[in-house]
PDB file of N, CA and C in Angstrom:
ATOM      1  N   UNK A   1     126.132 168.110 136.979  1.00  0.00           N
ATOM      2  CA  UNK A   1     125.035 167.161 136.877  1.00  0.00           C
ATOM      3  C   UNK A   1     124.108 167.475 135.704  1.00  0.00           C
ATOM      4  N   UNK A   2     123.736 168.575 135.254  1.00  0.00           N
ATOM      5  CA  UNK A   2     122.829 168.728 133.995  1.00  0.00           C
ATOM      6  C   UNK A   2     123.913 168.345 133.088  1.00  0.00           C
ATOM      7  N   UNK A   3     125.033 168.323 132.915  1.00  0.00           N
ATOM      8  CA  UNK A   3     124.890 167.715 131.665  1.00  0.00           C
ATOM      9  C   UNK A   3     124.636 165.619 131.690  1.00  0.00           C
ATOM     10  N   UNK A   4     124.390 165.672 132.529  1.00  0.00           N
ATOM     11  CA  UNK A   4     123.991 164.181 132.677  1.00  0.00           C
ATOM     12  C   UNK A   4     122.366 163.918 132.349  1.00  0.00           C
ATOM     13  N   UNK A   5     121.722 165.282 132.656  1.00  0.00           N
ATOM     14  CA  UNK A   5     120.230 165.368 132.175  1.00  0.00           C
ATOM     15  C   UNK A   5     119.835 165.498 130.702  1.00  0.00           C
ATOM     16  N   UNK A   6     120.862 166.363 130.102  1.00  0.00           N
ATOM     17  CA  UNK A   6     121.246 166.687 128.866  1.00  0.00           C
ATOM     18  C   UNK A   6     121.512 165.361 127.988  1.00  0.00           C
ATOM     19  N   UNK A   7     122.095 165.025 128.817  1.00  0.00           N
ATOM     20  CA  UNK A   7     121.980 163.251 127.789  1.00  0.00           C
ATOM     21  C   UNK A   7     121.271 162.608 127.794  1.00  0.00           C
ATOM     22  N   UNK A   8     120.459 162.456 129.027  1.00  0.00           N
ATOM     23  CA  UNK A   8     119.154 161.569 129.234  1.00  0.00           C
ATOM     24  C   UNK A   8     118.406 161.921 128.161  1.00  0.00           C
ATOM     25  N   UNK A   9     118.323 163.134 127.853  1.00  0.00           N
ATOM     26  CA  UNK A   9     117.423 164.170 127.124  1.00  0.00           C
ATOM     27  C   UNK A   9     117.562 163.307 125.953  1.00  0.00           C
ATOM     28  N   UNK A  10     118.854 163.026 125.405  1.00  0.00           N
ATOM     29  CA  UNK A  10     118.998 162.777 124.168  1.00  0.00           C
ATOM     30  C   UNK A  10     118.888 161.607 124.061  1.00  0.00           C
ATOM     31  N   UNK A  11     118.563 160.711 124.958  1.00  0.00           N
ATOM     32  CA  UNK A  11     118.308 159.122 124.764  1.00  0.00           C
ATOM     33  C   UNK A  11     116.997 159.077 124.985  1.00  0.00           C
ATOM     34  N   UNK A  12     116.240 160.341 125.411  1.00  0.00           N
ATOM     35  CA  UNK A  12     114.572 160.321 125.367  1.00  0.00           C
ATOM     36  C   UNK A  12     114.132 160.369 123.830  1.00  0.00           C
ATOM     37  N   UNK A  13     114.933 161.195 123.114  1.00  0.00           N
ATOM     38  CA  UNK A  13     114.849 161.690 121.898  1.00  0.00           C
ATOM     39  C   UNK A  13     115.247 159.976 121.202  1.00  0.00           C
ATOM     40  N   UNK A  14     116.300 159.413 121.277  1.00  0.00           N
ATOM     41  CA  UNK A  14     116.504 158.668 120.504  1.00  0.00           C
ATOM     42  C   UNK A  14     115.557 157.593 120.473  1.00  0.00           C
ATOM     43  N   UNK A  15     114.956 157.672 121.442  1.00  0.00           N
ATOM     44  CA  UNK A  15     113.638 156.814 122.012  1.00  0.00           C
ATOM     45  C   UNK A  15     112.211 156.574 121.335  1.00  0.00           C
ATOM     46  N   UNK A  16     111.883 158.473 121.132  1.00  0.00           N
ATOM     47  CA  UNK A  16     111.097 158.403 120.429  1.00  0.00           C
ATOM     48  C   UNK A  16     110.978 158.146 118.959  1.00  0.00           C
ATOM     49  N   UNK A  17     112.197 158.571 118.580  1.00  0.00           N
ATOM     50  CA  UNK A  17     112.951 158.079 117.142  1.00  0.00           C
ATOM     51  C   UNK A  17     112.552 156.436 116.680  1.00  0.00           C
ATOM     52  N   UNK A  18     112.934 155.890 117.898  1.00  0.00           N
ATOM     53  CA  UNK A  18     113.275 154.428 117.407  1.00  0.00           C
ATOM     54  C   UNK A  18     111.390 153.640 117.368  1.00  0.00           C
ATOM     55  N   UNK A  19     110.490 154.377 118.211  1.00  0.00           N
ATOM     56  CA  UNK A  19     109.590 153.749 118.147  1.00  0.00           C
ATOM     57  C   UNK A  19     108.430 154.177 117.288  1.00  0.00           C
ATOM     58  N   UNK A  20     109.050 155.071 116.109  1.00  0.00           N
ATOM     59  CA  UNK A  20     107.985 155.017 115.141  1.00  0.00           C
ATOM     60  C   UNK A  20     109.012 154.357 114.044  1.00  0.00           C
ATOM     61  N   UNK A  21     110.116 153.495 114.183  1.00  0.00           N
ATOM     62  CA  UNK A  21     110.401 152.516 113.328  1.00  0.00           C
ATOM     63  C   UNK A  21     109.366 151.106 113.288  1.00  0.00           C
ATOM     64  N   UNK A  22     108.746 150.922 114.518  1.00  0.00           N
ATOM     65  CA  UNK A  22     107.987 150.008 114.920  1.00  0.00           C
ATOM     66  C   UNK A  22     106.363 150.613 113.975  1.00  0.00           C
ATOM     67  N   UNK A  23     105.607 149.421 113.288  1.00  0.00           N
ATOM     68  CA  UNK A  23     104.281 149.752 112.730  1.00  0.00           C
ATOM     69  C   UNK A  23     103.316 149.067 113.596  1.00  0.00           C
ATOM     70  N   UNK A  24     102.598 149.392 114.767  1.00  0.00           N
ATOM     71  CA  UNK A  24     101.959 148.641 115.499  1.00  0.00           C
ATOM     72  C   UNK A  24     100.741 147.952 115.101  1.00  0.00           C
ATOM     73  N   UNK A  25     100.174 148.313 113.560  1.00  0.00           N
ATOM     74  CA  UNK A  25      99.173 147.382 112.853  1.00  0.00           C
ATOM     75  C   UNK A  25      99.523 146.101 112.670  1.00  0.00           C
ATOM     76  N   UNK A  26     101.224 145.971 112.374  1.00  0.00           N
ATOM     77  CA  UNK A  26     101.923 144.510 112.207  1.00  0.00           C
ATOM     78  C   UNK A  26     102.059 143.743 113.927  1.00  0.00           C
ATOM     79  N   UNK A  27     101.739 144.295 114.464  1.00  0.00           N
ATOM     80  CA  UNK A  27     102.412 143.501 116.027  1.00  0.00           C
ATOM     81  C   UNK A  27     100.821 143.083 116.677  1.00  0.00           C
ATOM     82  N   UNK A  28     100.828 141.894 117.454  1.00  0.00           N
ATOM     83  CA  UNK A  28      99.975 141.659 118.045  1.00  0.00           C
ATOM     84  C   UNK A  28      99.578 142.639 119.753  1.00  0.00           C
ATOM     85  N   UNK A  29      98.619 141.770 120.396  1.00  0.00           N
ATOM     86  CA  UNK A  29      98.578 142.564 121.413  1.00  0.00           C
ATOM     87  C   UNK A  29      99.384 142.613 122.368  1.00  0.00           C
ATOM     88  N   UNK A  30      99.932 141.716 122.551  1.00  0.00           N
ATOM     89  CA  UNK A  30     101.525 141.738 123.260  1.00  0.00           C
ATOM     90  C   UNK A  30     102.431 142.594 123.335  1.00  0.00           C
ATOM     91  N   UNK A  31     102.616 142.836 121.978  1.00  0.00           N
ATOM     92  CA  UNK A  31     103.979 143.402 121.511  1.00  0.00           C
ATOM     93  C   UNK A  31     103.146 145.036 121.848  1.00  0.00           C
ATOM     94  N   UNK A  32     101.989 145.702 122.012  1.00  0.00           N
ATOM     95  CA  UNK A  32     101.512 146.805 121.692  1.00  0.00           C
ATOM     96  C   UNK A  32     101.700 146.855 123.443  1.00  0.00           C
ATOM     97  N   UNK A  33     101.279 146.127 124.384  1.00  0.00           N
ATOM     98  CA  UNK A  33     101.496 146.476 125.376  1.00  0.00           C
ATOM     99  C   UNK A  33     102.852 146.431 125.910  1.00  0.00           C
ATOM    100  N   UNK A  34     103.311 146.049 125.409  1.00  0.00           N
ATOM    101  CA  UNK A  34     105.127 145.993 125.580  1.00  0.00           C
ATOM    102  C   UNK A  34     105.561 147.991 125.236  1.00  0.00           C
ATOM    103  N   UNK A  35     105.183 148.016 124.215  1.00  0.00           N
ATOM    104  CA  UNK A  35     105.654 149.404 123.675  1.00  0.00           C
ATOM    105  C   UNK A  35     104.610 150.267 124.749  1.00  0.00           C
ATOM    106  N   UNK A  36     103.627 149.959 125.239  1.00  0.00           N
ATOM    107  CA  UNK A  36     102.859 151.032 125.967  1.00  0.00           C
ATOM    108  C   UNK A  36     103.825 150.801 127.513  1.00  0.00           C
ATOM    109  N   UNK A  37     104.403 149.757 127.785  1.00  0.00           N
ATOM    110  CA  UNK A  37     105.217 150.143 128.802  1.00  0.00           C
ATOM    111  C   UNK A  37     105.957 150.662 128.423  1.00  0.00           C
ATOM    112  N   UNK A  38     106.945 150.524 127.982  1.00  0.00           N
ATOM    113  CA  UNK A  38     108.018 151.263 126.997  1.00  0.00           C
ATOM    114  C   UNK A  38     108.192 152.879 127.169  1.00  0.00           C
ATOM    115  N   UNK A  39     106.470 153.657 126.826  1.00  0.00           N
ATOM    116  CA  UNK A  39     106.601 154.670 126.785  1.00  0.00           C
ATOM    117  C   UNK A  39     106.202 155.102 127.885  1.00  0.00           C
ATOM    118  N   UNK A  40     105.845 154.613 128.680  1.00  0.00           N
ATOM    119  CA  UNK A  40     105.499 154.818 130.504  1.00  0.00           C
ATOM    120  C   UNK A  40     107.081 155.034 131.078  1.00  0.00           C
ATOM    121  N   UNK A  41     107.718 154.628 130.900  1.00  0.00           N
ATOM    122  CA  UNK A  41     109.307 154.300 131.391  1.00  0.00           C
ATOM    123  C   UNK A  41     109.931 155.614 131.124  1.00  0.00           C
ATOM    124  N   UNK A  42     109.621 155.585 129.544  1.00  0.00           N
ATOM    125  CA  UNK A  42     109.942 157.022 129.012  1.00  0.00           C
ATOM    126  C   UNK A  42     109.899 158.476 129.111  1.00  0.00           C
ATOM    127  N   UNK A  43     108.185 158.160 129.715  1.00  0.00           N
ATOM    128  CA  UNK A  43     107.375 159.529 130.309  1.00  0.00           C
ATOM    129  C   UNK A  43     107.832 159.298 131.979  1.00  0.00           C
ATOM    130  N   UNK A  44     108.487 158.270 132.414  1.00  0.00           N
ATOM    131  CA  UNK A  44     108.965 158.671 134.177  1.00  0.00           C
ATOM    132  C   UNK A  44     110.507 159.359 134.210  1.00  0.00           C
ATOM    133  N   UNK A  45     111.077 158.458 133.264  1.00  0.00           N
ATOM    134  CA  UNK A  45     112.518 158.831 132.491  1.00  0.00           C
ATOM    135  C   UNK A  45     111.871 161.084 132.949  1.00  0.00           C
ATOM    136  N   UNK A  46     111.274 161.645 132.203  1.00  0.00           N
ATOM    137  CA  UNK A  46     111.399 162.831 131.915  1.00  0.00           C
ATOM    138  C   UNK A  46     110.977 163.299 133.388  1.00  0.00           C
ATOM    139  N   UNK A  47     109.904 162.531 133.843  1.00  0.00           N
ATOM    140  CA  UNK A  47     109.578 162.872 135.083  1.00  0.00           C
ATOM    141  C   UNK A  47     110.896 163.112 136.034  1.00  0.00           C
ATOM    142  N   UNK A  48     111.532 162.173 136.481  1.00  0.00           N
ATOM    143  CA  UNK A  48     112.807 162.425 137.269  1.00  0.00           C
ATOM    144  C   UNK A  48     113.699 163.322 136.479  1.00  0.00           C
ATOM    145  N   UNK A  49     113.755 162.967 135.431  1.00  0.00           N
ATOM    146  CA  UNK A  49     115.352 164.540 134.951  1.00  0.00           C
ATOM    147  C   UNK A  49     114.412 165.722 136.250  1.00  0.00           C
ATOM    148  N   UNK A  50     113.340 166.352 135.933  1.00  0.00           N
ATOM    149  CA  UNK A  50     112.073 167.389 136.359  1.00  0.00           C
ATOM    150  C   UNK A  50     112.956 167.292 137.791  1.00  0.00           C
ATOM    151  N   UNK A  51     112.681 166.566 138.620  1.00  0.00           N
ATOM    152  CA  UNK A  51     113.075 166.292 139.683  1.00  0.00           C
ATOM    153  C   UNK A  51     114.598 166.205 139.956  1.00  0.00           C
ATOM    154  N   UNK A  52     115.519 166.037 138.995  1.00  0.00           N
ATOM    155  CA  UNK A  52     116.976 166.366 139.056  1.00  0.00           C
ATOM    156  C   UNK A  52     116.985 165.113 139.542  1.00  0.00           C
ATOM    157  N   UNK A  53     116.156 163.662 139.745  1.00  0.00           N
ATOM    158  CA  UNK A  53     117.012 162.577 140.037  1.00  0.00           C
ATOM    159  C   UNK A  53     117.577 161.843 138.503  1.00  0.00           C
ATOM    160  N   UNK A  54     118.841 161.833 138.508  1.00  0.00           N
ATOM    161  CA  UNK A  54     119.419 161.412 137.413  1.00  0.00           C
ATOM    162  C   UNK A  54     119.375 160.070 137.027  1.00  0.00           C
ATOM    163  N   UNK A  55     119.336 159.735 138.635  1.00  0.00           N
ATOM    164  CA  UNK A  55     119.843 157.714 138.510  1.00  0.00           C
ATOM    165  C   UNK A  55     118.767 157.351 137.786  1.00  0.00           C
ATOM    166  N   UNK A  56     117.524 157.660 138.663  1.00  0.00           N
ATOM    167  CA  UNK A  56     116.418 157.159 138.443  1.00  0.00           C
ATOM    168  C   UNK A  56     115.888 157.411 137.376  1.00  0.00           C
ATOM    169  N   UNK A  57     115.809 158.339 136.152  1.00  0.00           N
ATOM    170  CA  UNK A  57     115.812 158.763 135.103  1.00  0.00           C
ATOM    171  C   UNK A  57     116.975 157.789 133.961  1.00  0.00           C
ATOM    172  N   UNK A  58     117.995 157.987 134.629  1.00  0.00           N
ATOM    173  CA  UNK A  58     118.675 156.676 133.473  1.00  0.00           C
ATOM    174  C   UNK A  58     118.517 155.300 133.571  1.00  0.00           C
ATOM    175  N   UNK A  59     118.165 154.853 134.790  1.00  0.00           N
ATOM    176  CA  UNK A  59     117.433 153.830 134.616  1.00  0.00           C
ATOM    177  C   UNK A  59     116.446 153.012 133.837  1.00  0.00           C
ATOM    178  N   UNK A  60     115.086 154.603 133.876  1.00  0.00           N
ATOM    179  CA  UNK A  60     113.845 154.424 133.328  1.00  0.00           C
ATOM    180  C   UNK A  60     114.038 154.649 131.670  1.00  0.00           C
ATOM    181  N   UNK A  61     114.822 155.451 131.382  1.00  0.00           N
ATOM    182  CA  UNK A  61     115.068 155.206 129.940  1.00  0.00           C
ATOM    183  C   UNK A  61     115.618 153.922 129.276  1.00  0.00           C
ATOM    184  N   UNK A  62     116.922 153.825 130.195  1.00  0.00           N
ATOM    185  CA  UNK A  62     117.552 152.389 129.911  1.00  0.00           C
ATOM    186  C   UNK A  62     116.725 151.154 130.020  1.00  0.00           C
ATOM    187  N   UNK A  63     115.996 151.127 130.534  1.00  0.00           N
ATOM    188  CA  UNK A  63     114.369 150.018 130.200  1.00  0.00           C
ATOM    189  C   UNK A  63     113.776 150.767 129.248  1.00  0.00           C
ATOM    190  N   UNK A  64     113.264 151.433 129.077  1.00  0.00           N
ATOM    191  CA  UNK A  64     112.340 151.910 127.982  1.00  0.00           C
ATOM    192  C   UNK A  64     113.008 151.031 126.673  1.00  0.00           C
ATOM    193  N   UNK A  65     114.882 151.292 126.510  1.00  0.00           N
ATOM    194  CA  UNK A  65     115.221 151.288 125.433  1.00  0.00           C
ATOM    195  C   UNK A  65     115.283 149.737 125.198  1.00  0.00           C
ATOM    196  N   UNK A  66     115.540 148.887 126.374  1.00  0.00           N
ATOM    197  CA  UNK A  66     115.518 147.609 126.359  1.00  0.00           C
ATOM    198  C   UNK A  66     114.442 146.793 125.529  1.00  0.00           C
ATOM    199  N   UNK A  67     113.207 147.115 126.416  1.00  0.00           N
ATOM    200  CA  UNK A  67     111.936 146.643 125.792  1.00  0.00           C
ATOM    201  C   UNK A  67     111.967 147.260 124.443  1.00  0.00           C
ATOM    202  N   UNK A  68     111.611 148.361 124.017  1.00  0.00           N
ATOM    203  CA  UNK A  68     111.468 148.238 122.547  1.00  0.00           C
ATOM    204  C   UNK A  68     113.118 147.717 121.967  1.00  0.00           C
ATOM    205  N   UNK A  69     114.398 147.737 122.261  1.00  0.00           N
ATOM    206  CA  UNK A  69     115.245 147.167 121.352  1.00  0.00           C
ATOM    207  C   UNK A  69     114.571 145.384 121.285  1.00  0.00           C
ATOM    208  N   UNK A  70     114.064 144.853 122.293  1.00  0.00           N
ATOM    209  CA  UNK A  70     113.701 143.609 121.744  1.00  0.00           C
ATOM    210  C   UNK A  70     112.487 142.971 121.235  1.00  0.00           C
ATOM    211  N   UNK A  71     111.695 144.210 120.823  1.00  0.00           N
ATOM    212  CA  UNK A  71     110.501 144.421 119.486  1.00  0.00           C
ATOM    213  C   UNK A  71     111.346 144.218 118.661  1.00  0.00           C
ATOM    214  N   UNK A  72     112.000 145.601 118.569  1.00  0.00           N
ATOM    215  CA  UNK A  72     112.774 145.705 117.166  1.00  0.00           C
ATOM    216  C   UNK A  72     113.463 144.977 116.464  1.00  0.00           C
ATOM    217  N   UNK A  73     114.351 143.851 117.320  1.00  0.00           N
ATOM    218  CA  UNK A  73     114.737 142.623 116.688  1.00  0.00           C
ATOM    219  C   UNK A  73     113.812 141.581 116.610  1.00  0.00           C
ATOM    220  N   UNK A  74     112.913 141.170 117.265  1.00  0.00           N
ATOM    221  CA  UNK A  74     111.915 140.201 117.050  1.00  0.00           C
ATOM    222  C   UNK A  74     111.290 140.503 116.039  1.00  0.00           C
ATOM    223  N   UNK A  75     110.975 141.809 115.332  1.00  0.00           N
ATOM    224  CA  UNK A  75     110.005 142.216 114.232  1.00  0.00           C
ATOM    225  C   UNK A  75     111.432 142.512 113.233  1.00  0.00           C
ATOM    226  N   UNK A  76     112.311 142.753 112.959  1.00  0.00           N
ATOM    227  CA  UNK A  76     113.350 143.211 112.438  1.00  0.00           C
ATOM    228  C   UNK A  76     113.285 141.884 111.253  1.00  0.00           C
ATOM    229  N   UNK A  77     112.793 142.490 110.048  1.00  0.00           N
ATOM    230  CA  UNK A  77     112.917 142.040 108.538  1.00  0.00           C
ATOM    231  C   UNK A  77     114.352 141.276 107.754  1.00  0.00           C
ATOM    232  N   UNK A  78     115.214 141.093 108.399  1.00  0.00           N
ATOM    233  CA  UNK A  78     116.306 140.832 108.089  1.00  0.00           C
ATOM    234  C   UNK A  78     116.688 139.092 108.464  1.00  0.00           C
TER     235      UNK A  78
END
């Protein structure tokens, strides 16, 4: 089972990665409370690994990553 935490780990990481691609001076207030859930999800995400619940930890990341992946394309320059 840790290495299932071990990955969570690394999708916490990729997490935080992805949301200083985001410049929150460009986004309205919407989009800022979107990312403040985002990182609530993120910070429960770590909470449960703590607790060894896995599900519930990949869950909370796997939303975390949701909401900001659909900043990132809504703001996405391309």
């Amino acid at each position: 089972m840790q290495e299932i935490g071990e990955r969570i780990e690394k999708d916490i990481g990729k997490f935080h990665e992805n949301v200083k691609l985001l410049d929150e001076s460009e986004l309205g207030p919407k989009e800022v409370e979107i990312i403040r859930l985002a990182k609530n999800y993120c910070d429960d995400a770590q909470a449960w690994i703590e607790k060894e619940d896995f599900y519930t930890a990949f869950a909370s990341i796997s939303y975390a990553h949701g909401l900001l992946d659909t900043l990132l394309k809504l703001n996405s320059k391309e």
